[in-house]
Protein backbone atom coordinates (compact mmCIF):
# COMPACT_ATOMS: atom_id res chain seq x y z
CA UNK A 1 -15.27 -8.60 -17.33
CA UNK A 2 -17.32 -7.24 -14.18
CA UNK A 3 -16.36 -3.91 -14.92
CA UNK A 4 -17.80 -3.86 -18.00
CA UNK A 5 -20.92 -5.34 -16.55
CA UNK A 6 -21.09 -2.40 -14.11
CA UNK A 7 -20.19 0.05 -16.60
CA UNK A 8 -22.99 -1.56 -18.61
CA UNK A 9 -25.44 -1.48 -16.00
CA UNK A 10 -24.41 2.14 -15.13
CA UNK A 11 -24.85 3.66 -18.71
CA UNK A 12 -28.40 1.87 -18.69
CA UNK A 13 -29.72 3.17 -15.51
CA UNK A 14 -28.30 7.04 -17.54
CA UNK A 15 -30.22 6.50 -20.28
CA UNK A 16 -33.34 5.25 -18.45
CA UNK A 17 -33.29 7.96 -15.96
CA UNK A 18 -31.11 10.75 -17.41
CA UNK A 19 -31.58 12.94 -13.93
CA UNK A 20 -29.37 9.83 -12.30
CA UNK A 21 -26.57 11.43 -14.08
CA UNK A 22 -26.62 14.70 -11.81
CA UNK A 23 -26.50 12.17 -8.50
CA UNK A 24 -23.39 10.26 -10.04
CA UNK A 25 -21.43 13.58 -11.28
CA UNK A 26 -22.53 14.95 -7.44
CA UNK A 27 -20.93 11.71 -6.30
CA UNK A 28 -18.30 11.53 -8.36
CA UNK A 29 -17.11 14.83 -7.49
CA UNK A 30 -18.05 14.78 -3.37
CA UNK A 31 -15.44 11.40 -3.60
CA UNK A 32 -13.03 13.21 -5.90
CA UNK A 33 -13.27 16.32 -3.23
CA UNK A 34 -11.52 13.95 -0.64
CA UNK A 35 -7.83 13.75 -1.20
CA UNK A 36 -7.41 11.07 1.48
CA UNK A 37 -10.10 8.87 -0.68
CA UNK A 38 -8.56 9.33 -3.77
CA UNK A 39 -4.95 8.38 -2.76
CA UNK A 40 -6.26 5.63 -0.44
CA UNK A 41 -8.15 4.24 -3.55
CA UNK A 42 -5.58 4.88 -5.95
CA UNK A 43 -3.22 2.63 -3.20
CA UNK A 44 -5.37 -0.39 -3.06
CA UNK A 45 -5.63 -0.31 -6.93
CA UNK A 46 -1.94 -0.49 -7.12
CA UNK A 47 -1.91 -3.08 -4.14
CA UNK A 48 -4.20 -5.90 -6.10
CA UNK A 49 -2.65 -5.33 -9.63
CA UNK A 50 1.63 -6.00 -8.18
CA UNK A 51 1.97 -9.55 -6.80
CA UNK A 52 5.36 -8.82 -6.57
CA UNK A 53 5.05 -6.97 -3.40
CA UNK A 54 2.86 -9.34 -1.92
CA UNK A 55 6.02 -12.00 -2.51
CA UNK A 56 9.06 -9.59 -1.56
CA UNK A 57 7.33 -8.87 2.30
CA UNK A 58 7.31 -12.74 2.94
């Protein structure tokens, strides 16, 4: 449900100020540009979404 509130709020603030969409695709790419970032995000994704790992290291 948040992310659709953020995703929400992020289309809005596009269509209010459409030059905000050349700082997010800027962003979006500088972040992208980072292997380490990606995998390390891509990790903690997959972390929070398997609660079976969380109960096979006890």
């Amino acid at each position: 449900m948040m992310r659709y509130l953020l995703l929400g709020a992020l289309l809005g603030v596009l269509l209010l100020y459409p030059a905000a969409l050349t700082v997010v695709v800027a962003l979006a790419a500088a972040i992208l540009a980072k292997p380490v970032l990606v995998a390390f995000g891509l990790g903690l994704a997959a972390g929070l979404r398997s609660p079976q790992l969380k109960r096979w290291a006890r």
